[in-house]
Protein backbone atom coordinates (compact mmCIF):
# COMPACT_ATOMS: atom_id res chain seq x y z
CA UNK A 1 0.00 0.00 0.00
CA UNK A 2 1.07 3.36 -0.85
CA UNK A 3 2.59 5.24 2.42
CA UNK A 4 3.57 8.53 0.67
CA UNK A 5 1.99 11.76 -1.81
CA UNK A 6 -1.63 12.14 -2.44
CA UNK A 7 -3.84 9.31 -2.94
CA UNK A 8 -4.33 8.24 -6.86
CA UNK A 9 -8.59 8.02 -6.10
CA UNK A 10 -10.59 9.28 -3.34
CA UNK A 11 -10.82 7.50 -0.16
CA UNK A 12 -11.59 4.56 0.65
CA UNK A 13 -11.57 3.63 -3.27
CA UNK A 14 -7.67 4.02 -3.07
CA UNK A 15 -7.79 0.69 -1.51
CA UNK A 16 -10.41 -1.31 -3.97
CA UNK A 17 -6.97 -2.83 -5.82
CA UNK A 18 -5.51 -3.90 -2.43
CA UNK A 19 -9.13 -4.88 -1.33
CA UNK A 20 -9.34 -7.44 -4.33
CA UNK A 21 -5.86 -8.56 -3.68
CA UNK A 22 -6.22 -9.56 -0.80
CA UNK A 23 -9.37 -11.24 -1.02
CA UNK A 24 -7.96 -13.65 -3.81
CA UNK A 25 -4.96 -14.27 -1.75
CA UNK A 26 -7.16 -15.35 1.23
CA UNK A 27 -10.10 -17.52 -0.89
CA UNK A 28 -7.47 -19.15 -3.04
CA UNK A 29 -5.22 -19.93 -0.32
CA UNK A 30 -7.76 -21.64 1.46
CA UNK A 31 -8.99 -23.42 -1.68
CA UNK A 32 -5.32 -24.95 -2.00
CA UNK A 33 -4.95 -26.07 1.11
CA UNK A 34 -8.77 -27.24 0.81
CA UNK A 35 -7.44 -29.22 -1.96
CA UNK A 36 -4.09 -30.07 -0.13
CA UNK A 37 -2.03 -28.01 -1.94
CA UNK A 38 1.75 -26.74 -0.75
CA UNK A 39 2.60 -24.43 0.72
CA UNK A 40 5.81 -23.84 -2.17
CA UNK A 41 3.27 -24.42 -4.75
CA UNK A 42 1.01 -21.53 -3.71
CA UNK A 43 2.80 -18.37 -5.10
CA UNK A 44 2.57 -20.18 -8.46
CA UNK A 45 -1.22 -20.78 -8.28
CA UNK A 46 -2.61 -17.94 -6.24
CA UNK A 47 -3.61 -14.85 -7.14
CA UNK A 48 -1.33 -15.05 -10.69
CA UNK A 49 -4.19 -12.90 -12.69
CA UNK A 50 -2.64 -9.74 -10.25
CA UNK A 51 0.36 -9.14 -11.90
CA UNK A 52 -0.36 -6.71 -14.46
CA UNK A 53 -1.90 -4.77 -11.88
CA UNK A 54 1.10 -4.74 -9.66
CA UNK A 55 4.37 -2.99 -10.20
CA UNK A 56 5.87 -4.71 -6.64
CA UNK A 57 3.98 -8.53 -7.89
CA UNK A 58 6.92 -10.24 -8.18
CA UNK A 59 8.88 -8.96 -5.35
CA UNK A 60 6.07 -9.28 -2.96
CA UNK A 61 3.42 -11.99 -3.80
CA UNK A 62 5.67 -14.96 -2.94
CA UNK A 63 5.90 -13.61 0.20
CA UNK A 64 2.21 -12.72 1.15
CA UNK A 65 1.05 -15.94 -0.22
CA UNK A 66 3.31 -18.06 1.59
CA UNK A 67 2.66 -15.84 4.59
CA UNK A 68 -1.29 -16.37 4.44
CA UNK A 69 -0.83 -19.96 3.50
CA UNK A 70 1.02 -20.33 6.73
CA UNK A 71 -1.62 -18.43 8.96
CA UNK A 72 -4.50 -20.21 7.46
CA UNK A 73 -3.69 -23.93 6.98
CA UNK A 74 -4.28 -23.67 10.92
CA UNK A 75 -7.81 -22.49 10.68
């Protein structure tokens, strides 16, 4: 999320792209591990349609999905 300069949209729609991000992360983590996917499979399967839509994707998205894989296979 941005953390600096004037918000690109009015608030709170700054957030719908992070809102939708996160949402996908979260449902199609739990749909993995549903399925009994890995947890070093998931950055390849979740979430891949974001990329376009995210300069930081590839630095980041490993990490978040691995993160909320390893949160919510405890549920």
């Amino acid at each position: 999320m941005p953390g600096h300069g004037p918000l690109p949209l009015p608030w709170p729609d700054a957030l719908d792209d992070d809102w939708r991000y996160l949402l996908k992360v979260e449902t199609q983590v739990r749909d993995l591990i549903a399925a009994g996917g890995r947890i070093e499979d998931a950055p390849g399967k979740v979430a891949q349609d974001e990329r376009g839509r995210w300069q930081l994707f590839d630095e980041f998205h490993a990490r978040n999905v691995t993160a909320a894989f390893a949160e919510l296979e405890w549920e």
